[in-house]
Protein backbone atom coordinates (compact mmCIF):
# COMPACT_ATOMS: atom_id res chain seq x y z
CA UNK A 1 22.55 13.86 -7.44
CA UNK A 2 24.69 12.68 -10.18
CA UNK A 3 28.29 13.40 -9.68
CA UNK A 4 31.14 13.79 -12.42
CA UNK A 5 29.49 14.19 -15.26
CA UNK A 6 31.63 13.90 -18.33
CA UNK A 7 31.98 17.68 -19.98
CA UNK A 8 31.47 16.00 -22.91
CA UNK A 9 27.85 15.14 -22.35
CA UNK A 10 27.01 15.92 -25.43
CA UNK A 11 28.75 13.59 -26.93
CA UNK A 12 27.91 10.84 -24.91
CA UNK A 13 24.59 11.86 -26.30
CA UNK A 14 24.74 11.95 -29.73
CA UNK A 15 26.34 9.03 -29.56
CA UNK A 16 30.09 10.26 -30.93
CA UNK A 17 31.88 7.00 -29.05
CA UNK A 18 33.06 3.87 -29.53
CA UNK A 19 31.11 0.63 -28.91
CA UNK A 20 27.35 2.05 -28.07
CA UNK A 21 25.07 5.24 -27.62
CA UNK A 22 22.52 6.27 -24.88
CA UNK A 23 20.88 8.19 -27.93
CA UNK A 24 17.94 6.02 -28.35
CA UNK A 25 17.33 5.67 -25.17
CA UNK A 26 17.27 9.09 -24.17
CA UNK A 27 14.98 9.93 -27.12
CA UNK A 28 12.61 6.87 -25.79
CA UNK A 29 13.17 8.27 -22.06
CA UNK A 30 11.89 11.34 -23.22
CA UNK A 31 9.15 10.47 -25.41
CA UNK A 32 7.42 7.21 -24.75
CA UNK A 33 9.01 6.20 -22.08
CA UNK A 34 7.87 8.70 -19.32
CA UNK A 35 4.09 7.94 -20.30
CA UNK A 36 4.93 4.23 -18.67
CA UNK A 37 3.03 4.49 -15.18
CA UNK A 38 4.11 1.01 -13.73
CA UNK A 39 7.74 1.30 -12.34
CA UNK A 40 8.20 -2.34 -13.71
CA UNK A 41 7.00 -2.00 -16.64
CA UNK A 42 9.14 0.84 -17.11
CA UNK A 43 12.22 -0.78 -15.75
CA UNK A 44 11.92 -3.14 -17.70
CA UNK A 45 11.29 -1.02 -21.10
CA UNK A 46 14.39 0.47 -19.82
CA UNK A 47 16.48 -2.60 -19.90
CA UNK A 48 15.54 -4.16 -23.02
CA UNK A 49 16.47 -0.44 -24.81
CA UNK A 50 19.92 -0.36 -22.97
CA UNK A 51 20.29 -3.76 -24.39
CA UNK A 52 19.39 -3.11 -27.76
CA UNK A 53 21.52 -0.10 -27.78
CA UNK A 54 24.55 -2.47 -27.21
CA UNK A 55 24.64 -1.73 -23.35
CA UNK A 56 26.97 -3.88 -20.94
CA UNK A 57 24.43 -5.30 -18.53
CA UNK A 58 23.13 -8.17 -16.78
CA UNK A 59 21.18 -6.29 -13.92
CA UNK A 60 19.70 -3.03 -13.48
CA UNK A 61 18.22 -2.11 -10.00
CA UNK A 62 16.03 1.32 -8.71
CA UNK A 63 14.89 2.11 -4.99
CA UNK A 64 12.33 4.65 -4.66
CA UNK A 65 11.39 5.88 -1.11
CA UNK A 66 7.94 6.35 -0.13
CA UNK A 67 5.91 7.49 2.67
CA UNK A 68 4.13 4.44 3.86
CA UNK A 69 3.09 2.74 7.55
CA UNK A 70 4.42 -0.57 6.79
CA UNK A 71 7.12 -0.48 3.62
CA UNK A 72 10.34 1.88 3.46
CA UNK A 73 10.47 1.75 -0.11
CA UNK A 74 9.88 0.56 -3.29
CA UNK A 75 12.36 -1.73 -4.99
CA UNK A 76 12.54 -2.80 -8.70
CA UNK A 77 15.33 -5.29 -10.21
CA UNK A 78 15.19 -6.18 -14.18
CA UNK A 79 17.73 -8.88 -14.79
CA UNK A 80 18.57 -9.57 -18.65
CA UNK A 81 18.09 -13.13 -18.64
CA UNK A 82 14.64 -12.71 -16.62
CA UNK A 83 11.21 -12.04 -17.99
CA UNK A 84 9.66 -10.48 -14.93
CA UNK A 85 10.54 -7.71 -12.85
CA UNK A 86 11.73 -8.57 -9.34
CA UNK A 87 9.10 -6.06 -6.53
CA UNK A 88 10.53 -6.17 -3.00
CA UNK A 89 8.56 -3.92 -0.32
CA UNK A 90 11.68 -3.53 2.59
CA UNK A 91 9.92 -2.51 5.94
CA UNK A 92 10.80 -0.72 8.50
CA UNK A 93 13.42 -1.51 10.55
CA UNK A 94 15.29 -3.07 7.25
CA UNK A 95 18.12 -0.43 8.23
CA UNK A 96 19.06 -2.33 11.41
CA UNK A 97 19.47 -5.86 9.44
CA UNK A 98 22.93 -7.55 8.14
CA UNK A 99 21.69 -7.29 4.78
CA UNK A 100 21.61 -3.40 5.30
CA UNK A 101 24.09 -2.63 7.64
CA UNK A 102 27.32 -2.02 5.51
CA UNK A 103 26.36 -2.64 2.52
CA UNK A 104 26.49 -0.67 -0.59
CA UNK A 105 23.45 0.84 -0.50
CA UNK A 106 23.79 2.01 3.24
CA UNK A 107 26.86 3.30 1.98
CA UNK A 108 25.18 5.35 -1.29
CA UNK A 109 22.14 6.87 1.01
CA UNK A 110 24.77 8.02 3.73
CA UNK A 111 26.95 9.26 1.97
CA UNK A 112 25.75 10.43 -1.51
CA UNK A 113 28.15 9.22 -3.35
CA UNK A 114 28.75 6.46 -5.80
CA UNK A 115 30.01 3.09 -5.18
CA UNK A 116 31.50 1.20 -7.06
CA UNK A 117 32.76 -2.98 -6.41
CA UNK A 118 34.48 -5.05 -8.73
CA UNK A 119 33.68 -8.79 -7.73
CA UNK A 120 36.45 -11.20 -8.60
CA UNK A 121 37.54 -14.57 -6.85
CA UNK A 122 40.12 -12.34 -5.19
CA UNK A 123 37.81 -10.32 -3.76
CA UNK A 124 38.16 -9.92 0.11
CA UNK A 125 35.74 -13.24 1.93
CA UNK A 126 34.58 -10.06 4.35
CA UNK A 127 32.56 -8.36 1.63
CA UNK A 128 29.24 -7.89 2.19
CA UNK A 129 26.83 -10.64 1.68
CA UNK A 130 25.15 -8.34 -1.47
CA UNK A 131 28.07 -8.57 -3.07
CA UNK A 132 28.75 -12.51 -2.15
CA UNK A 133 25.66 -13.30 -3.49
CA UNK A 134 26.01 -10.98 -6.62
CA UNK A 135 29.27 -12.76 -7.27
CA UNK A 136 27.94 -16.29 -6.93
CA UNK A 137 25.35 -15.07 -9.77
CA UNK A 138 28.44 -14.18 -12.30
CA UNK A 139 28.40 -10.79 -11.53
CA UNK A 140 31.36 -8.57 -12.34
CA UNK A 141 31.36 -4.90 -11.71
CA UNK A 142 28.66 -3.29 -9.58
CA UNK A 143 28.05 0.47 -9.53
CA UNK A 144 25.34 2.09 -7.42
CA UNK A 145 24.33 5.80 -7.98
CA UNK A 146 22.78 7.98 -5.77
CA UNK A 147 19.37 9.80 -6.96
CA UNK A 148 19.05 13.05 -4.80
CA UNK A 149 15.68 14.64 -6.02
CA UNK A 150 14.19 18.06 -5.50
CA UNK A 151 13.22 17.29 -2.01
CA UNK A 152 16.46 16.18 -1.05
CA UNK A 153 15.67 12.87 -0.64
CA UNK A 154 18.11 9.64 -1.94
CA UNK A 155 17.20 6.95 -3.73
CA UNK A 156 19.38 4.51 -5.75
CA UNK A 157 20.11 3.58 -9.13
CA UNK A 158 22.37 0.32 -9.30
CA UNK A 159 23.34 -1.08 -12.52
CA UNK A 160 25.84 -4.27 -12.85
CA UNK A 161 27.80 -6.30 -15.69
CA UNK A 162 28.78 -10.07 -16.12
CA UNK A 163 31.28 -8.86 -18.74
CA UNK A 164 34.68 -10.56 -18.20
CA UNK A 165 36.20 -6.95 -17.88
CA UNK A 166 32.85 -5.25 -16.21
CA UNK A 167 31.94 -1.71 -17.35
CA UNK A 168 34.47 0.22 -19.25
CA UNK A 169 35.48 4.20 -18.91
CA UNK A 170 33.04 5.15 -21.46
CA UNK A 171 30.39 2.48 -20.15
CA UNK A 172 30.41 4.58 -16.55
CA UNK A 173 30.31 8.37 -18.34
CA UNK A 174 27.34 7.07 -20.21
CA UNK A 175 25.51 5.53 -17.62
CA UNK A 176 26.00 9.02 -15.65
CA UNK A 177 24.91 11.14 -18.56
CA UNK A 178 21.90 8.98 -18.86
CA UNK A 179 20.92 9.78 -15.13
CA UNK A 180 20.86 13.66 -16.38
CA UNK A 181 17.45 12.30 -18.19
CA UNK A 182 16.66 9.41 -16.31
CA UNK A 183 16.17 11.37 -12.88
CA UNK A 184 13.31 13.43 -13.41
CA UNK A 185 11.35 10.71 -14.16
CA UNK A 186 12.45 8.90 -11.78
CA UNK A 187 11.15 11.12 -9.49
CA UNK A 188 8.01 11.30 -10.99
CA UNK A 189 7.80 7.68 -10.20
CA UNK A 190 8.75 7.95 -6.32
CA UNK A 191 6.49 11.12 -5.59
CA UNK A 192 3.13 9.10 -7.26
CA UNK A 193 3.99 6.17 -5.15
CA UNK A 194 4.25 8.44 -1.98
CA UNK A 195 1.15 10.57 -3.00
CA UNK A 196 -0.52 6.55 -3.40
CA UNK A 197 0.68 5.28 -0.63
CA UNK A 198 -0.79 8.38 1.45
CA UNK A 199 -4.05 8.19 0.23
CA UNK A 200 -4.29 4.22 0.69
CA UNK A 201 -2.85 4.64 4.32
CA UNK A 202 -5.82 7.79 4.79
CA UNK A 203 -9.08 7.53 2.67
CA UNK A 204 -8.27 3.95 1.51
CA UNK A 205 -7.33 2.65 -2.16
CA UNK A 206 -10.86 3.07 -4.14
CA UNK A 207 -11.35 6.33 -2.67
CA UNK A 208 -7.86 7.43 -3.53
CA UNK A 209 -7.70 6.51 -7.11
CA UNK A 210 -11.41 8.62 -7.41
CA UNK A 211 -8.88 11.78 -5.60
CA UNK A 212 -6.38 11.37 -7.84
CA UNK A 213 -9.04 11.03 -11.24
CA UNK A 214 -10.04 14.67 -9.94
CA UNK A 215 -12.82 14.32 -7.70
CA UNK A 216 -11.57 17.06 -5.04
CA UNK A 217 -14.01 19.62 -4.94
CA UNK A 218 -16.74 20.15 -3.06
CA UNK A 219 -20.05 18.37 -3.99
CA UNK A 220 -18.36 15.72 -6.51
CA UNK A 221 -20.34 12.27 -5.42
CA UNK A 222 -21.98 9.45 -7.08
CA UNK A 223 -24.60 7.23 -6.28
CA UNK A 224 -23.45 4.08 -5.26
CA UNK A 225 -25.17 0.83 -4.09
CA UNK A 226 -23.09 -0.94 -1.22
CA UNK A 227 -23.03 -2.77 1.81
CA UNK A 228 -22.74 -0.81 5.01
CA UNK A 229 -20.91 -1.84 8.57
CA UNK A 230 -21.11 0.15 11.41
CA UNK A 231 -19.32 -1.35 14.89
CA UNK A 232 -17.29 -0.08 17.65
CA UNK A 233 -16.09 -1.64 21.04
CA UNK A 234 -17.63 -2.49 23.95
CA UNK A 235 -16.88 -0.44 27.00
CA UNK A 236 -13.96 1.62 25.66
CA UNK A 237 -15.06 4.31 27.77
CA UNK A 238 -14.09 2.26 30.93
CA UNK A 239 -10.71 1.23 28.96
CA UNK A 240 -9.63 4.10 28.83
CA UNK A 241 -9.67 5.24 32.16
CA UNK A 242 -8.72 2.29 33.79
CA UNK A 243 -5.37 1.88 30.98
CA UNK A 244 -2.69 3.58 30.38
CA UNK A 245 -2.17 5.02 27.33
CA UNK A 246 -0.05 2.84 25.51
CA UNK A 247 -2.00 0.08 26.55
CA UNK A 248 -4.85 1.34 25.47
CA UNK A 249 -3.78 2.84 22.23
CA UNK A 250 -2.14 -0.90 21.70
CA UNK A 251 -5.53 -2.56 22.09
CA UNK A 252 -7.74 -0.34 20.13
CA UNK A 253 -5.28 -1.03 17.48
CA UNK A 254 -4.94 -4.57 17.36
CA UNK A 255 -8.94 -4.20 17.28
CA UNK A 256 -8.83 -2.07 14.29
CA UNK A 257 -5.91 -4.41 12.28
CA UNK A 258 -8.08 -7.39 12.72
CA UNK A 259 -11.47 -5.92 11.29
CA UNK A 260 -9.22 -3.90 8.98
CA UNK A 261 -7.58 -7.10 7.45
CA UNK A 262 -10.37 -9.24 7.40
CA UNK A 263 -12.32 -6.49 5.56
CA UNK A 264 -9.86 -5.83 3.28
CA UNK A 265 -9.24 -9.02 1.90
CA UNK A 266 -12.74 -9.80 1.28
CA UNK A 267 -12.88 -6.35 -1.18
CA UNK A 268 -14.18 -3.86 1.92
CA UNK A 269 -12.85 -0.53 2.41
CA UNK A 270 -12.47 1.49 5.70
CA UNK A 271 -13.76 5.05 5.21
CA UNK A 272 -13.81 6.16 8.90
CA UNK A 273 -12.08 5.43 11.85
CA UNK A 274 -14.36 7.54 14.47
CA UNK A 275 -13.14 7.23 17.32
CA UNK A 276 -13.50 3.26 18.73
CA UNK A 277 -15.89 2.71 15.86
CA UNK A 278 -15.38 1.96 12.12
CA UNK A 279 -17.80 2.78 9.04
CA UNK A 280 -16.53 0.06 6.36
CA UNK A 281 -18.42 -0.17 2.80
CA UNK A 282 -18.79 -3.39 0.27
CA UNK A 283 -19.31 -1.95 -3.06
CA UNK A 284 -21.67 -3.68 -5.84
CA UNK A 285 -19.35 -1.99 -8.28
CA UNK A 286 -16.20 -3.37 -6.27
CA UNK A 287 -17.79 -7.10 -6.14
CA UNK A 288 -19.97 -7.60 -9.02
CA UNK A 289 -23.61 -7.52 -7.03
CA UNK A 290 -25.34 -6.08 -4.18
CA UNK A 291 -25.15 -10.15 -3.22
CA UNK A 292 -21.52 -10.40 -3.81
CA UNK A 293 -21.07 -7.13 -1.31
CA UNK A 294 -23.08 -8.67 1.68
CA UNK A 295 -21.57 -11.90 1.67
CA UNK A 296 -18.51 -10.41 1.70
CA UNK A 297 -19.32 -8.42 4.60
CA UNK A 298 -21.05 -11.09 6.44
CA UNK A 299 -18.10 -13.09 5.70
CA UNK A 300 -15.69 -10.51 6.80
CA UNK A 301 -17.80 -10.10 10.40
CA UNK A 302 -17.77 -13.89 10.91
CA UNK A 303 -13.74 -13.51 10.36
CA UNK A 304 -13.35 -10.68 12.41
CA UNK A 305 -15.22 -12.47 15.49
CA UNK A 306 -13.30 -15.70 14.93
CA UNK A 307 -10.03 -13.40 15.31
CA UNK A 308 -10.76 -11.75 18.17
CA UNK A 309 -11.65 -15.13 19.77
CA UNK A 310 -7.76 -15.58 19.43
CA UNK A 311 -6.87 -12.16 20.39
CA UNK A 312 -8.61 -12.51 23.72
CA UNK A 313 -6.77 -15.86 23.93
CA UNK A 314 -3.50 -14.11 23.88
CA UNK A 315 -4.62 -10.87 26.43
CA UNK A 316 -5.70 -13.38 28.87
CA UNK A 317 -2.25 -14.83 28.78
CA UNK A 318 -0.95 -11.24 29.40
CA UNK A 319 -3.59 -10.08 32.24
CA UNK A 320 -5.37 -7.55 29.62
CA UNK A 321 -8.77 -6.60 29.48
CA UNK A 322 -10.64 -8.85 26.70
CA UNK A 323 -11.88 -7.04 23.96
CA UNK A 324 -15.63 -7.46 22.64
CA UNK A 325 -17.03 -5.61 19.86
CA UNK A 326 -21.11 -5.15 18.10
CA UNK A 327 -21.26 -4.64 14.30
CA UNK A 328 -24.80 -3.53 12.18
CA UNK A 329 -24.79 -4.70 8.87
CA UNK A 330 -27.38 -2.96 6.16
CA UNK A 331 -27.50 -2.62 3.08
CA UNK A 332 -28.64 -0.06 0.42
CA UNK A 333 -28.08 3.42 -2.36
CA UNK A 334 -25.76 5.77 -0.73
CA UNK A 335 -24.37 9.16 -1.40
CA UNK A 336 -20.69 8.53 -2.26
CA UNK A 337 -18.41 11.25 -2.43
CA UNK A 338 -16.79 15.02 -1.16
CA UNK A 339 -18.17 17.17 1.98
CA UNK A 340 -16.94 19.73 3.64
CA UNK A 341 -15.69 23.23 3.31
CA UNK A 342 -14.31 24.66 -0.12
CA UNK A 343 -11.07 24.41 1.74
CA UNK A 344 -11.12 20.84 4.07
CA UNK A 345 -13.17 17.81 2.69
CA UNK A 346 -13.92 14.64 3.65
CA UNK A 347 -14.67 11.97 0.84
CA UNK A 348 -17.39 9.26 2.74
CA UNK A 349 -20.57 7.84 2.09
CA UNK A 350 -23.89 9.83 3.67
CA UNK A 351 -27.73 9.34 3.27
CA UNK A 352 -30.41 7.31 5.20
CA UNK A 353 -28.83 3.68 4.86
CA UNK A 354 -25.78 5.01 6.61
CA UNK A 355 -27.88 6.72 9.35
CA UNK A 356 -29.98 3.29 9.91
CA UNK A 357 -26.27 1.17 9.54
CA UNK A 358 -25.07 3.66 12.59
CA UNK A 359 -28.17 2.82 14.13
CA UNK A 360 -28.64 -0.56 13.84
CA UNK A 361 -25.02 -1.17 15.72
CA UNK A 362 -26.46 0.51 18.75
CA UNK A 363 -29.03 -1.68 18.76
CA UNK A 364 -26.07 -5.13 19.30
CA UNK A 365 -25.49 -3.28 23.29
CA UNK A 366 -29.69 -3.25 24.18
CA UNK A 367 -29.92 -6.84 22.63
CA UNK A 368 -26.66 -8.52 23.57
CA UNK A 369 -25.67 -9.31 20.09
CA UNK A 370 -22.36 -9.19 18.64
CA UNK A 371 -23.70 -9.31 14.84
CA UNK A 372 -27.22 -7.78 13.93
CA UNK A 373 -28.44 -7.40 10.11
CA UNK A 374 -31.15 -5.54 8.61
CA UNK A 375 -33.63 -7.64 7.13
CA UNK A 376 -33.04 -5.85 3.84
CA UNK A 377 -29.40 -7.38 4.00
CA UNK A 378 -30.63 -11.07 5.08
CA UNK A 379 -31.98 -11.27 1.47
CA UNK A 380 -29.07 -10.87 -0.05
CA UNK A 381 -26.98 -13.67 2.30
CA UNK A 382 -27.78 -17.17 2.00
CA UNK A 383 -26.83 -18.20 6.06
CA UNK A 384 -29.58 -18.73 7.98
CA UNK A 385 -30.93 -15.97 10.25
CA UNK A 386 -32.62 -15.40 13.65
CA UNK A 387 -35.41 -12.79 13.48
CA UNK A 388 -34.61 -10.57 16.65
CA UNK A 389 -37.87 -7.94 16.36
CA UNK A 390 -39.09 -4.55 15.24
CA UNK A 391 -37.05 -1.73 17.01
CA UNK A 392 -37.52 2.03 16.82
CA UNK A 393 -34.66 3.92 16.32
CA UNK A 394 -33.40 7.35 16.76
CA UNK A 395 -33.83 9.55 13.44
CA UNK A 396 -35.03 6.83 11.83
CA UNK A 397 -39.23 7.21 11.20
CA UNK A 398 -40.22 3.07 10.22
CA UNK A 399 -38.72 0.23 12.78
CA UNK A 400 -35.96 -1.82 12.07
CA UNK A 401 -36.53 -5.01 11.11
CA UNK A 402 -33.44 -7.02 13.03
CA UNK A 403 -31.95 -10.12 12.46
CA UNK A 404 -28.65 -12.12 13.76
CA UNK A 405 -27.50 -15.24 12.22
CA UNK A 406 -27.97 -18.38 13.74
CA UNK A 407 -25.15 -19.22 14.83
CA UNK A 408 -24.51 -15.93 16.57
CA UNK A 409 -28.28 -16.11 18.10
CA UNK A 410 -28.22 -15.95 21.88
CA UNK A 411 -31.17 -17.53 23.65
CA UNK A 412 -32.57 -15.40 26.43
């Protein structure tokens, strides 16, 4: 919500005032500019047209809120004499720190209203430490807005000055009638990065950019070339009825952060979480080759057994059941894309290679292997491997040909 807005908007539009107009801007805002899909980039198209209009700034700041498991919100800061755009990601919990509590910005989102600090050497030493450390920069005047969209959500607009005198009368009833344009866009901004965030947090990034390109109906797949994993835990059925909930629900999900960040960062996505288990694909198309997908995988396994070496390390120390977990590793063309009803979808990956990956991590409990590979995936990893035999699988009409790596080979 923007409050006070001059009556004569109009103008503070056309530009019918001393020393500057929002004119341009607006007509830039409403052309150009709301076709900019970054938030930085656009904050910082912002800035450089304020400037060039004559504006009185040294620092322009917007918080957008988000829906997101980790991060409260999205922060961008343009500074005038800075070529890139400052990105901070506050967690959780940031409203119960110093640098929250009583600041300016608590004070905006509680309230609703603006704030506004002019920062001299008089100033009062108890000001917040914001404002301190705004001061110490040669900040002047700082003005925060608050941003109530359609949802009734608050985010923040902040905009300061290093002008000897700070923002002027006609500098503030500008700035406001500039939010009158600036806001829906704004919004725009904060409901795509809660609409991203969602779908990264649910289906996973690549999966959510092929939602938001359209593929939502029924029957919209591709066929994609990948590597598969398939693993789940190791007597979970006993965990759970020997812990209590919360225990339980803690260790499943420090199992499921350590896969999940090992995969990750090697270019792996989780589809499913099913249960104790986890179906994770490598994409060719994501890493450049069928190669470049297992190793990354095979690397990813290796990582994920090194880290719950240390986990167990740690649950020992705290008289908790030691985790242990099997993962199948294949390889192969896949169905990629929407199931379900015409009403409720799921976007995963189906076909035989997914049924054999499934498969094949059974297989790790009869042979007492944590890490088990198809032989169609050893020839696309260059780490030496342990052939383990043919097996005969459920649903599956040829035997498997199994292999471990060598280092991971247990002798009988």
């Amino acid at each position: 919500m923007v409050h006070n807005i001059s009556n004569n908007w109009q103008e503070m539009l056309l530009g019918d005032v001393k020393d500057w107009s929002i004119a341009e801007t607006v007509h830039w805002l409403l052309t150009s500019g709301r076709t900019i899909t970054d938030p930085a980039l656009f904050l910082k198209s912002l800035g450089e047209h304020l400037i060039k209009a004559g504006a009185n700034l040294a620092r322009v700041r917007i918080t957008l809120n988000t829906i997101d498991p980790e991060v409260r919100a999205k922060v961008y800061t343009w500074w005038r004499d800075k070529d890139e755009i400052e990105v901070f990601d506050p967690p959780h919990g940031v409203d119960q720190t110093p640098a929250y509590r009583g600041s300016p910005i608590e004070e905006v989102l509680e309230h609703r209203r603006i704030v506004r600090h002019k920062l001299t050497k008089e100033m009062d030493p108890d000001s917040h430490i914001i404002l301190q450390e705004l001061y110490s920069e040669g900040i002047t005047d700082y003005v925060a807005f608050p941003l109530e969209f359609t949802d009734q959500s608050v985010s923040t607009f902040i905009i300061a000055s290093d002008n000897v005198q700070g923002f002027s009368e006609s500098d503030f009833k500008k700035f406001q009638t500039l939010l009158l344009y600036l806001l829906p866009v704004l919004e725009v901004f904060s409901t795509r990065n809660t609409i991203k965030s969602l779908l990264n947090t649910y289906v996973g990034p690549s999966t959510g950019r092929k939602i938001l390109k359209g593929s939502v109906k029924r029957g919209d797949s591709e066929l994609i070339e990948c590597a598969l994993w398939y693993s789940d835990l190791r007597n979970f059925t006993a965990l759970t009825e020997s812990l209590a909930t919360d225990a339980m629900l803690q260790l499943l999900n420090s199992y499921f952060e350590l896969i999940t960040i090992a995969v990750t960062q090697r270019g792996g996505e989780v589809l499913r979480f099913i249960g104790d288990a986890m179906l994770i694909v490598f994409t060719a198309e994501e890493l450049g080759s069928v190669d470049n997908a297992c190793t990354a995988a095979l690397q990813a396994a290796i990582e994920a057994n090194n880290q719950l070496q240390q986990l167990n390390k740690e649950l020992t120390l705290q008289e908790m059941p030691l985790l242990s977990f099997g993962v199948g590793l294949h390889m192969g063309k896949v169905v990629y894309g929407n199931v379900g009803s015409l009403s409720r979808l799921d976007f995963t990956v189906m076909g035989p290679a997914v049924n054999r990956t499934a498969r094949l991590e059974d297989l790790t409990k009869k042979l007492d292997a944590d890490l088990v590979l198809t032989a169609e995936f050893a020839e696309h990893i260059t780490e030496p491997t342990v052939f383990l035999g043919s097996y005969e699988v459920k649903g599956v009409s040829e035997p498997l040909q199994v292999h471990t790596l060598k280092s991971f080979f247990k002798k009988q």
